[in-house]
PDB file of N, CA and C in Angstrom:
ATOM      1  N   UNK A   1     102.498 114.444 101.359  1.00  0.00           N
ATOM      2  CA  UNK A   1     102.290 113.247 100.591  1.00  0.00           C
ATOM      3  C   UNK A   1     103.376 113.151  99.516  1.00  0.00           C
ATOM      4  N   UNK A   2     103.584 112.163  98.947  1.00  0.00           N
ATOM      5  CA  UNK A   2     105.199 111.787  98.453  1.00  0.00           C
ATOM      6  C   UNK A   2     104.749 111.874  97.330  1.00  0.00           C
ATOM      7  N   UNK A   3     105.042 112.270  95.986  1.00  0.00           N
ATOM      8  CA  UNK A   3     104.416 112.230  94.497  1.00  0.00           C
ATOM      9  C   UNK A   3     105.318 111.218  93.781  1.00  0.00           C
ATOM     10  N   UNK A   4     104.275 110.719  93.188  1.00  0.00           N
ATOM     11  CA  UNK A   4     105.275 109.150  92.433  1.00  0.00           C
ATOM     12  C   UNK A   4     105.607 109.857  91.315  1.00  0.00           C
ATOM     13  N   UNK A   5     106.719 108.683  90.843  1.00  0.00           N
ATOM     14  CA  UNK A   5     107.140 109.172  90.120  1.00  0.00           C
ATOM     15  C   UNK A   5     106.398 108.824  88.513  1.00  0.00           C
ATOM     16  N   UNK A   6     106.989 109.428  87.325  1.00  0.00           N
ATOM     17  CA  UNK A   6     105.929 109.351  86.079  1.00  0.00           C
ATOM     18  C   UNK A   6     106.809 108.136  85.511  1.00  0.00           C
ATOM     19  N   UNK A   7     107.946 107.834  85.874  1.00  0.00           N
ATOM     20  CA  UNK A   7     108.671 106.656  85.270  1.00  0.00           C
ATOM     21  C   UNK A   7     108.643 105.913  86.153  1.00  0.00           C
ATOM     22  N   UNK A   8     107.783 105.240  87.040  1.00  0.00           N
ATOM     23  CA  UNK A   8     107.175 104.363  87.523  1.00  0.00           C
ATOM     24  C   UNK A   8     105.315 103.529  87.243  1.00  0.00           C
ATOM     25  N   UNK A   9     105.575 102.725  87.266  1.00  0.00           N
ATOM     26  CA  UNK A   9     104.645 102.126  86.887  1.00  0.00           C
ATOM     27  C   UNK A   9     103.911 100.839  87.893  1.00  0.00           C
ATOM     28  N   UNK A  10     102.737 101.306  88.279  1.00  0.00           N
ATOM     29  CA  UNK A  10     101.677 100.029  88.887  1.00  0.00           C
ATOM     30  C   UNK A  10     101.156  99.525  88.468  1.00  0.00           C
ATOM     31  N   UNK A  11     100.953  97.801  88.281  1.00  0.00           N
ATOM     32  CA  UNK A  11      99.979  97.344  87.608  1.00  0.00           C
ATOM     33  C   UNK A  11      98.966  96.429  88.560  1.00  0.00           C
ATOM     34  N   UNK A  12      98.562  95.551  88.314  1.00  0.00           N
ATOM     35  CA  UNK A  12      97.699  94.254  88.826  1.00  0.00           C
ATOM     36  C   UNK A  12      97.607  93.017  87.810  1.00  0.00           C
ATOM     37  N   UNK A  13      98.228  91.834  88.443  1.00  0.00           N
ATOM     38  CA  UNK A  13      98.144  90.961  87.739  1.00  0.00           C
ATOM     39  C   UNK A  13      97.077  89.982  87.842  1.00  0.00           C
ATOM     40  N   UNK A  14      96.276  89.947  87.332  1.00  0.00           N
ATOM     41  CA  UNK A  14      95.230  88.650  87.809  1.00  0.00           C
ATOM     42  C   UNK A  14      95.586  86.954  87.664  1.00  0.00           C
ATOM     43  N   UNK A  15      95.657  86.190  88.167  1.00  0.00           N
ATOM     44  CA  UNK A  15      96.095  84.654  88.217  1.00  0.00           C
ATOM     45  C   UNK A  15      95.111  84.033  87.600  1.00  0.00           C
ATOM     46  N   UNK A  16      95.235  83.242  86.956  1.00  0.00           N
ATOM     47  CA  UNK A  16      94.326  82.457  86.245  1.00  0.00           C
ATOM     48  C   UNK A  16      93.368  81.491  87.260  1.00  0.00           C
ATOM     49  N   UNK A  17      91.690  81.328  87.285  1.00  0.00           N
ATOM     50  CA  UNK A  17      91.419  80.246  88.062  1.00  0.00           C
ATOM     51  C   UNK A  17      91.429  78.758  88.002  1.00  0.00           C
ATOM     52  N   UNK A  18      91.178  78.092  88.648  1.00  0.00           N
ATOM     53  CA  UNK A  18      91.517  76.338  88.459  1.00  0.00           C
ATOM     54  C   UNK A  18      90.638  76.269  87.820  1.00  0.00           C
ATOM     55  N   UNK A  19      89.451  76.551  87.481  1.00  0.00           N
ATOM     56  CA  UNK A  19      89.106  76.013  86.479  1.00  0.00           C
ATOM     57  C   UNK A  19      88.604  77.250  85.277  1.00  0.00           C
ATOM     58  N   UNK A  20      89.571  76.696  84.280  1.00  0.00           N
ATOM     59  CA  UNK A  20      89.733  77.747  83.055  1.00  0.00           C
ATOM     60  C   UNK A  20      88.349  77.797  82.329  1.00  0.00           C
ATOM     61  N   UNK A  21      87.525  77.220  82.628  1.00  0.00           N
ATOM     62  CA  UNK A  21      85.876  76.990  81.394  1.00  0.00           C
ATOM     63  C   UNK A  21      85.146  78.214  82.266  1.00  0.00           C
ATOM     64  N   UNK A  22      85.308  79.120  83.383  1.00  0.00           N
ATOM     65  CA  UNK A  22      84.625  80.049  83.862  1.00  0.00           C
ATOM     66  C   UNK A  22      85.415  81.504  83.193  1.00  0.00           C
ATOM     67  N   UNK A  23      83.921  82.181  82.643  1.00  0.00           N
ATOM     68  CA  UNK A  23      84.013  83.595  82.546  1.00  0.00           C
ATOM     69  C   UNK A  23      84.682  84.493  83.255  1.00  0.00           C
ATOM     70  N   UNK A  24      85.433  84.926  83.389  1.00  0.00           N
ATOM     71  CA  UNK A  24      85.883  85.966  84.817  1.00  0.00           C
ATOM     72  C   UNK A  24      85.392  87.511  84.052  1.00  0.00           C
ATOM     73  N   UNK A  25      84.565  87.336  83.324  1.00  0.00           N
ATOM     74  CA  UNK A  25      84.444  88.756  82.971  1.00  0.00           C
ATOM     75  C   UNK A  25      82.664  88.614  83.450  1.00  0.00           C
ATOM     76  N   UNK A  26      82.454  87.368  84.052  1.00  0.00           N
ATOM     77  CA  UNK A  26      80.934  86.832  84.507  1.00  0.00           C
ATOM     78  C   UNK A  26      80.558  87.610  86.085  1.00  0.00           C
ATOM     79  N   UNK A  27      79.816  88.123  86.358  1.00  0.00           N
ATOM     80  CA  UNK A  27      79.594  88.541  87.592  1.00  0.00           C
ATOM     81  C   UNK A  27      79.677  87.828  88.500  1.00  0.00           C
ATOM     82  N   UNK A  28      80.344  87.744  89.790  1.00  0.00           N
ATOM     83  CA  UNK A  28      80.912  87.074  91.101  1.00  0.00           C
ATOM     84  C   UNK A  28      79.934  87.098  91.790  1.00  0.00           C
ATOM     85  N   UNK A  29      79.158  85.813  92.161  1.00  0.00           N
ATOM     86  CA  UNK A  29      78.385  86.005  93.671  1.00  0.00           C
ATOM     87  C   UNK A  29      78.795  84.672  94.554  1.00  0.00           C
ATOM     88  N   UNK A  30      77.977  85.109  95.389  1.00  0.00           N
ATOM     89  CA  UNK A  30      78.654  84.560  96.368  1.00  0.00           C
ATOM     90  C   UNK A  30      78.714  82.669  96.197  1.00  0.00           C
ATOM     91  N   UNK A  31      77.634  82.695  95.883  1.00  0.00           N
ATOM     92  CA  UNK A  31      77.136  81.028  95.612  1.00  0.00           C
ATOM     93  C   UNK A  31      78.712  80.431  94.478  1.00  0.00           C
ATOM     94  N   UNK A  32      79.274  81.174  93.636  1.00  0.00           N
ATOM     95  CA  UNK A  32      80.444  80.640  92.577  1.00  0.00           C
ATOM     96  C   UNK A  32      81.431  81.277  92.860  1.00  0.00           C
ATOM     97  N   UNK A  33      81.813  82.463  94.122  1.00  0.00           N
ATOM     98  CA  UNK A  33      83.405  82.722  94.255  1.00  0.00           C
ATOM     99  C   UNK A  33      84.196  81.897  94.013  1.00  0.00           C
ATOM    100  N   UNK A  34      84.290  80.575  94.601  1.00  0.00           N
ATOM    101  CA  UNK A  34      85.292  79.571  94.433  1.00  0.00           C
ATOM    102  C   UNK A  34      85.432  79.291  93.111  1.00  0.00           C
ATOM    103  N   UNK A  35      84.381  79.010  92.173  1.00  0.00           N
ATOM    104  CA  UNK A  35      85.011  78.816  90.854  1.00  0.00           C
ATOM    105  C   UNK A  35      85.818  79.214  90.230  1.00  0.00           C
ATOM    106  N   UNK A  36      86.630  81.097  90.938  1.00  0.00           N
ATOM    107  CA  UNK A  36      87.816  81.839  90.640  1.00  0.00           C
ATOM    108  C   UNK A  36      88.715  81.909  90.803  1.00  0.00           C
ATOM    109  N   UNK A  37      88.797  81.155  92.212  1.00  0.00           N
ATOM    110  CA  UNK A  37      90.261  80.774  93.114  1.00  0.00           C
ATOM    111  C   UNK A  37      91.069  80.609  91.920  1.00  0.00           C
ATOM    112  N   UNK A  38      92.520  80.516  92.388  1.00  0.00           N
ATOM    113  CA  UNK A  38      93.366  79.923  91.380  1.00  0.00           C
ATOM    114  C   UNK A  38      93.965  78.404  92.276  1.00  0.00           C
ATOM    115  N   UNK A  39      94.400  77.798  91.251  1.00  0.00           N
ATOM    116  CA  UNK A  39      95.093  76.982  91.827  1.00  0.00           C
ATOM    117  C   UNK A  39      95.850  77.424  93.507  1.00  0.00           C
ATOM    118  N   UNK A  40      95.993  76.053  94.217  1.00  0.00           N
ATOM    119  CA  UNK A  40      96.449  76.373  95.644  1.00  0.00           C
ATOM    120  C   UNK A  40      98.393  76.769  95.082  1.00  0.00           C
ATOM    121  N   UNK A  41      98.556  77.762  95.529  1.00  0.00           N
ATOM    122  CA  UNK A  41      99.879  78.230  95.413  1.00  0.00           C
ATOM    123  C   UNK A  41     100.746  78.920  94.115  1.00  0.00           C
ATOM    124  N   UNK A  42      99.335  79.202  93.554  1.00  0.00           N
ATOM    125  CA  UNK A  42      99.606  79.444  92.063  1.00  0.00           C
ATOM    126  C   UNK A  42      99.989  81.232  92.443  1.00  0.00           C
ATOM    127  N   UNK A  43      99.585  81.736  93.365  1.00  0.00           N
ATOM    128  CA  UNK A  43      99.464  83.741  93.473  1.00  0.00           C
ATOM    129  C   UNK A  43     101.192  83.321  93.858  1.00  0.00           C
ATOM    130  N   UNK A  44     101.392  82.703  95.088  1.00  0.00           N
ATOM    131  CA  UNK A  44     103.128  83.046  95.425  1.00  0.00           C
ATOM    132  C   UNK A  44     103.738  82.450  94.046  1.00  0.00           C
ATOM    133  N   UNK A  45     103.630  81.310  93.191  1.00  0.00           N
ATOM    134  CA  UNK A  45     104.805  81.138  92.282  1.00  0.00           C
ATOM    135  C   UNK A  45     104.516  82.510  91.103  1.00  0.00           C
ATOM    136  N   UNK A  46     103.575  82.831  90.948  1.00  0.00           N
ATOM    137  CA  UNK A  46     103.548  83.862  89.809  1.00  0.00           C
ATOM    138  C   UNK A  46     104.111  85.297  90.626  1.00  0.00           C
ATOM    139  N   UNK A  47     104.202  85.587  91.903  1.00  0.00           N
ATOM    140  CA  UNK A  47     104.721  87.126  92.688  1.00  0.00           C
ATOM    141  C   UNK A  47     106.113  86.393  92.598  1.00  0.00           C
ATOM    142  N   UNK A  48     107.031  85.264  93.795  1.00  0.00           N
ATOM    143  CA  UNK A  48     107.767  84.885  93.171  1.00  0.00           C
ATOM    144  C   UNK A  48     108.774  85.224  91.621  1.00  0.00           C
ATOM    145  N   UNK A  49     108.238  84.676  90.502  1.00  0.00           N
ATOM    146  CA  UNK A  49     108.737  84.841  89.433  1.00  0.00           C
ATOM    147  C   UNK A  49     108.680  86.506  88.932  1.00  0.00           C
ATOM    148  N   UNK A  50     107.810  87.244  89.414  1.00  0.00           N
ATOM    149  CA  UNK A  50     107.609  88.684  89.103  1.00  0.00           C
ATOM    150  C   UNK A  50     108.798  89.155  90.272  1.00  0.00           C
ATOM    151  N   UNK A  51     109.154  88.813  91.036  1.00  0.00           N
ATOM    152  CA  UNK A  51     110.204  89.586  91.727  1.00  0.00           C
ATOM    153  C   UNK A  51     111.229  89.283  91.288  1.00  0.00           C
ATOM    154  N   UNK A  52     111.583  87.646  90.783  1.00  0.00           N
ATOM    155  CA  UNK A  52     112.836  87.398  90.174  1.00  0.00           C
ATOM    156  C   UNK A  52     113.507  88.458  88.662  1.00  0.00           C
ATOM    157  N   UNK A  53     111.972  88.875  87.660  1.00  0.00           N
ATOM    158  CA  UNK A  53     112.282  89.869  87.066  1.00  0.00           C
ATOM    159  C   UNK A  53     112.540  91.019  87.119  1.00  0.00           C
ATOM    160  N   UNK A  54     112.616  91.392  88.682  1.00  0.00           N
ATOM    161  CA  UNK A  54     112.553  92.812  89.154  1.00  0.00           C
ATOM    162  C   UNK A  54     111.430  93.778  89.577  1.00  0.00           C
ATOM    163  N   UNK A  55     110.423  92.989  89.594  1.00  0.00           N
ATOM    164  CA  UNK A  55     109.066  93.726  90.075  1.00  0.00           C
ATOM    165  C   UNK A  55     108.913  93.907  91.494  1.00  0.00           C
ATOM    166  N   UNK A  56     108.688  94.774  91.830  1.00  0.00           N
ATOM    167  CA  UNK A  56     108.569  94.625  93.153  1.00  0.00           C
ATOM    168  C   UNK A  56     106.655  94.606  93.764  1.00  0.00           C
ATOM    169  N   UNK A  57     106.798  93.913  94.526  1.00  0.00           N
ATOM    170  CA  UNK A  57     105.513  92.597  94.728  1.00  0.00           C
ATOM    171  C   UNK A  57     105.022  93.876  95.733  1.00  0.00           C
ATOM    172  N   UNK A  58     104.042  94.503  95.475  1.00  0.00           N
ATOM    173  CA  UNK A  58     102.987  95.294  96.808  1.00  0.00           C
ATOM    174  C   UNK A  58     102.369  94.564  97.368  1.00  0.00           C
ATOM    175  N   UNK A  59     101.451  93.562  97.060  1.00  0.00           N
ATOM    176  CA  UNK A  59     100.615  92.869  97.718  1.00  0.00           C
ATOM    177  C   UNK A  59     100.193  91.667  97.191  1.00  0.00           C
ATOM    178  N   UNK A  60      99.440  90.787  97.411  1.00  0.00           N
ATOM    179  CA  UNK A  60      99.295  89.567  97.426  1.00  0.00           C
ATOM    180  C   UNK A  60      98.225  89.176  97.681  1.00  0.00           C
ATOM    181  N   UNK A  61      97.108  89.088  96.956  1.00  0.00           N
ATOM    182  CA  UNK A  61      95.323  88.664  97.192  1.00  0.00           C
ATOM    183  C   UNK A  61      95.238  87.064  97.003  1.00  0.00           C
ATOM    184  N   UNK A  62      93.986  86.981  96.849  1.00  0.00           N
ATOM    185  CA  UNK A  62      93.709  85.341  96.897  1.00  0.00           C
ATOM    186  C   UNK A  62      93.641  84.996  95.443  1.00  0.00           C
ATOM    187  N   UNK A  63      93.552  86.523  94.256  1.00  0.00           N
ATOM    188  CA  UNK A  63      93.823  85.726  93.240  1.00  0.00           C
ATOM    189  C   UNK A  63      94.054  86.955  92.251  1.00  0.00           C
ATOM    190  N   UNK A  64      94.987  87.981  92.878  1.00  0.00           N
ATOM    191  CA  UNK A  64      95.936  88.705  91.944  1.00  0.00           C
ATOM    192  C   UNK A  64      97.082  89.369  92.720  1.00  0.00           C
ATOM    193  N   UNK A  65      97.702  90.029  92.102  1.00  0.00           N
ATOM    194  CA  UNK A  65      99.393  90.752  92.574  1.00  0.00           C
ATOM    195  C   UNK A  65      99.270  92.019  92.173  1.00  0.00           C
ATOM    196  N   UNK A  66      99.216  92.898  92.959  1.00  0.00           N
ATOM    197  CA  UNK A  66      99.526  94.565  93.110  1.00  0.00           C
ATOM    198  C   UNK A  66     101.256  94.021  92.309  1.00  0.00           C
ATOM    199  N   UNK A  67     101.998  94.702  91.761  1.00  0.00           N
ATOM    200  CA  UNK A  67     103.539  95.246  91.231  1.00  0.00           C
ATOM    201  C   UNK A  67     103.525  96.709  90.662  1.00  0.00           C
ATOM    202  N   UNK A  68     104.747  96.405  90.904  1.00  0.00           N
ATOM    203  CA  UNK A  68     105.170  98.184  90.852  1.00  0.00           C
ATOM    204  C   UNK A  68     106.836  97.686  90.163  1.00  0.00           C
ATOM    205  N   UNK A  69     107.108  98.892  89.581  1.00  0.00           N
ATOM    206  CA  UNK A  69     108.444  98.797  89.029  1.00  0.00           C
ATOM    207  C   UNK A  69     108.454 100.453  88.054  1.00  0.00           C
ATOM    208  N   UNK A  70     109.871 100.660  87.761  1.00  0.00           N
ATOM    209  CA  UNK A  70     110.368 101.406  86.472  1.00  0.00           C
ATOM    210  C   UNK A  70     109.767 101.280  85.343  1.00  0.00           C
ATOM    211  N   UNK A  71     109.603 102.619  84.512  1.00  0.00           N
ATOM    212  CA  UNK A  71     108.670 102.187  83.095  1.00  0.00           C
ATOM    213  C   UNK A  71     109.926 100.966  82.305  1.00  0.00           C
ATOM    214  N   UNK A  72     110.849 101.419  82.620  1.00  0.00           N
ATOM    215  CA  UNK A  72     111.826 100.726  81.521  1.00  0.00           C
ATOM    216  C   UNK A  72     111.429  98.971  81.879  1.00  0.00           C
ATOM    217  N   UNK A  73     111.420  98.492  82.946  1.00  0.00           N
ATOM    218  CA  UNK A  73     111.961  96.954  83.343  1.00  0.00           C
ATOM    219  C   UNK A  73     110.404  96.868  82.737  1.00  0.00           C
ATOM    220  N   UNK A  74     108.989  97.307  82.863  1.00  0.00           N
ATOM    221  CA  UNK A  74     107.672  97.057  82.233  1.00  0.00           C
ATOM    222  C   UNK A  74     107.514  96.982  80.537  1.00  0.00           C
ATOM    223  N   UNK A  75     108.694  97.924  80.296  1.00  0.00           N
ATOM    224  CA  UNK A  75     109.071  97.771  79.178  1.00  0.00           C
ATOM    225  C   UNK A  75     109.427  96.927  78.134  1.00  0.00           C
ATOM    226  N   UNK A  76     110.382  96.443  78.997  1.00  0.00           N
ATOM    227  CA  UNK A  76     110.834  95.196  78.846  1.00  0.00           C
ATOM    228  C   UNK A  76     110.530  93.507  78.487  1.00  0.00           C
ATOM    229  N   UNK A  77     109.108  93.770  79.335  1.00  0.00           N
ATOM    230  CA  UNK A  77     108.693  92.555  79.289  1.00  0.00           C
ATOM    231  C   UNK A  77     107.169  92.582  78.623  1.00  0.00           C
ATOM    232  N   UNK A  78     106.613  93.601  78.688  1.00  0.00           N
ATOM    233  CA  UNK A  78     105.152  94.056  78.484  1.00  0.00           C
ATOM    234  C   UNK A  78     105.382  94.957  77.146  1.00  0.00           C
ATOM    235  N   UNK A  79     104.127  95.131  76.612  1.00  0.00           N
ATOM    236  CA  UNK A  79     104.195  95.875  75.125  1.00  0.00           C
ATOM    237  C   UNK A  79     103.125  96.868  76.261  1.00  0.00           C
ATOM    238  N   UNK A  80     104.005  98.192  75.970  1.00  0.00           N
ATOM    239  CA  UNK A  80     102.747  99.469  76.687  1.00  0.00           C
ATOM    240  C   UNK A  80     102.253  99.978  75.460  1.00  0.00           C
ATOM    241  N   UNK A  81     101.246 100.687  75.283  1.00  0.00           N
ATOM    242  CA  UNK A  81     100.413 101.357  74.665  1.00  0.00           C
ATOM    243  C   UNK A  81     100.837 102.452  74.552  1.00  0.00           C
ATOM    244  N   UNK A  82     101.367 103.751  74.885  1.00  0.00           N
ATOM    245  CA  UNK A  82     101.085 105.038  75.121  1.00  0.00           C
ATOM    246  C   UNK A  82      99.753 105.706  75.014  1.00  0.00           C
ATOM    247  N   UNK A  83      99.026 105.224  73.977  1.00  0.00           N
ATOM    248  CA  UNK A  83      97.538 105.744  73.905  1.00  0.00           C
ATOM    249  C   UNK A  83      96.375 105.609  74.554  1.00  0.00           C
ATOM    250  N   UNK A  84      96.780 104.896  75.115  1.00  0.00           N
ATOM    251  CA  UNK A  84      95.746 103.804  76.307  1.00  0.00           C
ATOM    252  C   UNK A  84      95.486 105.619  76.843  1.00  0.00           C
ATOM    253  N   UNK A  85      93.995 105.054  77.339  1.00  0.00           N
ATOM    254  CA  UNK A  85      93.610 106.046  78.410  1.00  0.00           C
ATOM    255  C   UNK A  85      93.807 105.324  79.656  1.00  0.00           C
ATOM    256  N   UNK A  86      94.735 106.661  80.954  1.00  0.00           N
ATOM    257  CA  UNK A  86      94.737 106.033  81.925  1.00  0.00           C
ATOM    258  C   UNK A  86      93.747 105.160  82.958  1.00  0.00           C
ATOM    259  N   UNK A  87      94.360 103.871  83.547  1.00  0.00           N
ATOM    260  CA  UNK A  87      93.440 103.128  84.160  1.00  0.00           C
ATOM    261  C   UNK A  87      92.609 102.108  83.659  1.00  0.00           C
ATOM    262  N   UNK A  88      93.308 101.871  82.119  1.00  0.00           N
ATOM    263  CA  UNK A  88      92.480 101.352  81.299  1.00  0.00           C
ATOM    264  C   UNK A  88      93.418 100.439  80.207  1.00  0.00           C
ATOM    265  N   UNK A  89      94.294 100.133  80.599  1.00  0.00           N
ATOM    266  CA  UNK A  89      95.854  99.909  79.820  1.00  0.00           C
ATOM    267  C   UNK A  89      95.636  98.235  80.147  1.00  0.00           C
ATOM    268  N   UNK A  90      94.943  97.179  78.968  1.00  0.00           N
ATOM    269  CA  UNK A  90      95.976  95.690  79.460  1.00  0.00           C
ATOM    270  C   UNK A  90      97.241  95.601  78.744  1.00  0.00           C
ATOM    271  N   UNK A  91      98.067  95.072  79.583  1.00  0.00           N
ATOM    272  CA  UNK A  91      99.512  94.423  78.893  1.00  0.00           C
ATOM    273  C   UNK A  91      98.898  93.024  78.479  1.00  0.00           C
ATOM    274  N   UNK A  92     100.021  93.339  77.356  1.00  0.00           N
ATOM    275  CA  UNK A  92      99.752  91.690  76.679  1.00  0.00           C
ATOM    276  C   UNK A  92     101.018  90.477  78.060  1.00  0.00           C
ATOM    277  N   UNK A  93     100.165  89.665  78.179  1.00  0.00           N
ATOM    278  CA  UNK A  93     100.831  88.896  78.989  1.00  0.00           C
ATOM    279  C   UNK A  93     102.081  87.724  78.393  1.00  0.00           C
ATOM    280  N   UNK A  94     103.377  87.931  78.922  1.00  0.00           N
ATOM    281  CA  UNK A  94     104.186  87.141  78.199  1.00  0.00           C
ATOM    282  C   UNK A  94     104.412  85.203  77.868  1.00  0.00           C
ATOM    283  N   UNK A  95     104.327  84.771  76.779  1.00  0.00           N
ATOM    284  CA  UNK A  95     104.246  83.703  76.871  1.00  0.00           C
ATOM    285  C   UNK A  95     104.596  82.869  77.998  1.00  0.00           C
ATOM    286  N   UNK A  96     105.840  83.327  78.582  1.00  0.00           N
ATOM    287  CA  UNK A  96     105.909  82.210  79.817  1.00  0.00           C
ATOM    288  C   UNK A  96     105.195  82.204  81.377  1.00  0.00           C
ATOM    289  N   UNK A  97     103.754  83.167  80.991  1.00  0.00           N
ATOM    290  CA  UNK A  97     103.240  83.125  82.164  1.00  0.00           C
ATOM    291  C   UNK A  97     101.668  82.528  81.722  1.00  0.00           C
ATOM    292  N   UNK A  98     101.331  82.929  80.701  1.00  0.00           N
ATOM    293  CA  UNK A  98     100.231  82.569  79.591  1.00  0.00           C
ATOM    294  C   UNK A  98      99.452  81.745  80.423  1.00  0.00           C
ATOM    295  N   UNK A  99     100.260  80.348  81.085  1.00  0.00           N
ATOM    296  CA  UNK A  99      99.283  79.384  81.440  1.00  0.00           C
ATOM    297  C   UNK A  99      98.600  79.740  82.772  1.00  0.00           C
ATOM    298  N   UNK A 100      99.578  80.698  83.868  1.00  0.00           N
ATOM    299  CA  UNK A 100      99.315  80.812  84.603  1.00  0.00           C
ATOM    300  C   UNK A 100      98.602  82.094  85.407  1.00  0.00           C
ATOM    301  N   UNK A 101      99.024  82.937  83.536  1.00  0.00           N
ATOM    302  CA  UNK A 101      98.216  84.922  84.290  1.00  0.00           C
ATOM    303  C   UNK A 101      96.573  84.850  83.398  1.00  0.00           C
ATOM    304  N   UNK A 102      96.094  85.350  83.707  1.00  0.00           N
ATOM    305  CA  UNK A 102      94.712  85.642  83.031  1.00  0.00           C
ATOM    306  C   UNK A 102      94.581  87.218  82.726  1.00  0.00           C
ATOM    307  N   UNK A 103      95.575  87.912  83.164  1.00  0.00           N
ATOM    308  CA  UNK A 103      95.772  89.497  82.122  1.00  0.00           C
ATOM    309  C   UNK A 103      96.795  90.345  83.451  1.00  0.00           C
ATOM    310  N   UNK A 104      96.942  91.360  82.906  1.00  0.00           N
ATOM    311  CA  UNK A 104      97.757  92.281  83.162  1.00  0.00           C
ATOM    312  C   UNK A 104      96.943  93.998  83.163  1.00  0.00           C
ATOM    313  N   UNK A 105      97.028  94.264  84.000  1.00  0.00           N
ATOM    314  CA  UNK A 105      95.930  95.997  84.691  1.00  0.00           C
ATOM    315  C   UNK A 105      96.650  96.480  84.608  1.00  0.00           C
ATOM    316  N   UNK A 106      97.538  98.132  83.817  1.00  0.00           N
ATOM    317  CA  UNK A 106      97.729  99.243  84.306  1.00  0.00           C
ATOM    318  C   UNK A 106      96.961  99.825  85.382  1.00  0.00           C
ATOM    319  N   UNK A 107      97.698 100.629  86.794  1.00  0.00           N
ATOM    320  CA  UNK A 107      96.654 101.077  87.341  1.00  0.00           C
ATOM    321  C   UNK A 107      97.109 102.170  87.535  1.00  0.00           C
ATOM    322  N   UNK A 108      96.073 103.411  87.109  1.00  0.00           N
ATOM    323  CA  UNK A 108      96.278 104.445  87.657  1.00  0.00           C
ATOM    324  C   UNK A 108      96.104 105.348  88.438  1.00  0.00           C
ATOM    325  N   UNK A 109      96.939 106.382  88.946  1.00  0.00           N
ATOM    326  CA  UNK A 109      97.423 107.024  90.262  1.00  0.00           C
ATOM    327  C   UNK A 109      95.430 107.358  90.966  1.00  0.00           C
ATOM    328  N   UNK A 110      95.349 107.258  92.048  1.00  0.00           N
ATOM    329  CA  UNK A 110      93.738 107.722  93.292  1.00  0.00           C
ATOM    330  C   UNK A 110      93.854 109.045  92.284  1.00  0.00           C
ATOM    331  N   UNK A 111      93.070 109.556  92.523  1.00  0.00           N
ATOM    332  CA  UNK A 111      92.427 110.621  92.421  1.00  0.00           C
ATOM    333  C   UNK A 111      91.940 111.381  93.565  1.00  0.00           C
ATOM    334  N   UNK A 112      92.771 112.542  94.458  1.00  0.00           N
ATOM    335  CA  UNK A 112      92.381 112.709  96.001  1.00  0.00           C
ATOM    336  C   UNK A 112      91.360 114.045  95.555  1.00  0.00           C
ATOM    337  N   UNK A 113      91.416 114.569  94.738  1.00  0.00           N
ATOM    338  CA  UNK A 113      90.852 116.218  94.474  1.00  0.00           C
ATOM    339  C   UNK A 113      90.135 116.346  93.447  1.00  0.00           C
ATOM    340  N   UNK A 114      89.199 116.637  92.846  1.00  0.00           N
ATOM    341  CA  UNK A 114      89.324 117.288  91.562  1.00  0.00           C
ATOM    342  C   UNK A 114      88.650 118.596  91.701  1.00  0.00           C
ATOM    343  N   UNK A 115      89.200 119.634  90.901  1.00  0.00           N
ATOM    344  CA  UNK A 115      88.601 121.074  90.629  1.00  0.00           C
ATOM    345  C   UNK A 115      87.303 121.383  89.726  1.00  0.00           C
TER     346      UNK A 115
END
């Protein structure tokens, strides 16, 4: 198994939904999933613009973005914490995405073992 590296960094971006008056911190059932969607085409222009900064795009859901990149380029654009406990890290999201991100996830490394 390949060990990542510690100056790399994964996050998850969540997309904002079409309609902004819903909780997303509200429990999901099935009867109001749709109220979370994001706008139609809103996940590719926000992965899009995250690759143009150098992120590189893992995946692509119906209403967030796996990225991965260097601590430095996260650096860059995101205020990190150092104190954060892992798995538990939001980035502050940068004004020019504001309208369109609803937060920013550090994520940290599975856990395959513990002693």
């Amino acid at each position: 198994m390949k060990k990542k590296s510690s100056h790399r960094i994964e996050a998850e971006v969540i997309v904002r939904p079409s309609d902004r008056s819903q909780n997303i911190r509200q429990p999901i059932r099935a009867a109001s999933v749709e109220q979370f969607d994001p706008p139609k085409g809103a996940v590719e222009t926000v992965a899009n613009k995250l690759r143009k900064l150098g992120f590189e795009v893992m995946a692509e859901g119906s209403g967030s973005i796996s990225i991965a990149g260097p601590k430095a380029l996260f650096e860059r654009f995101f205020k990190l914490d150092s104190g954060a406990s892992p798995g538990s890290e939001a980035l502050d999201v940068p004004d020019e995405m504001k309208d369109q991100v609803e937060g920013i996830y550090v994520q940290s490394p599975p856990t395959y073992f513990q002693h």
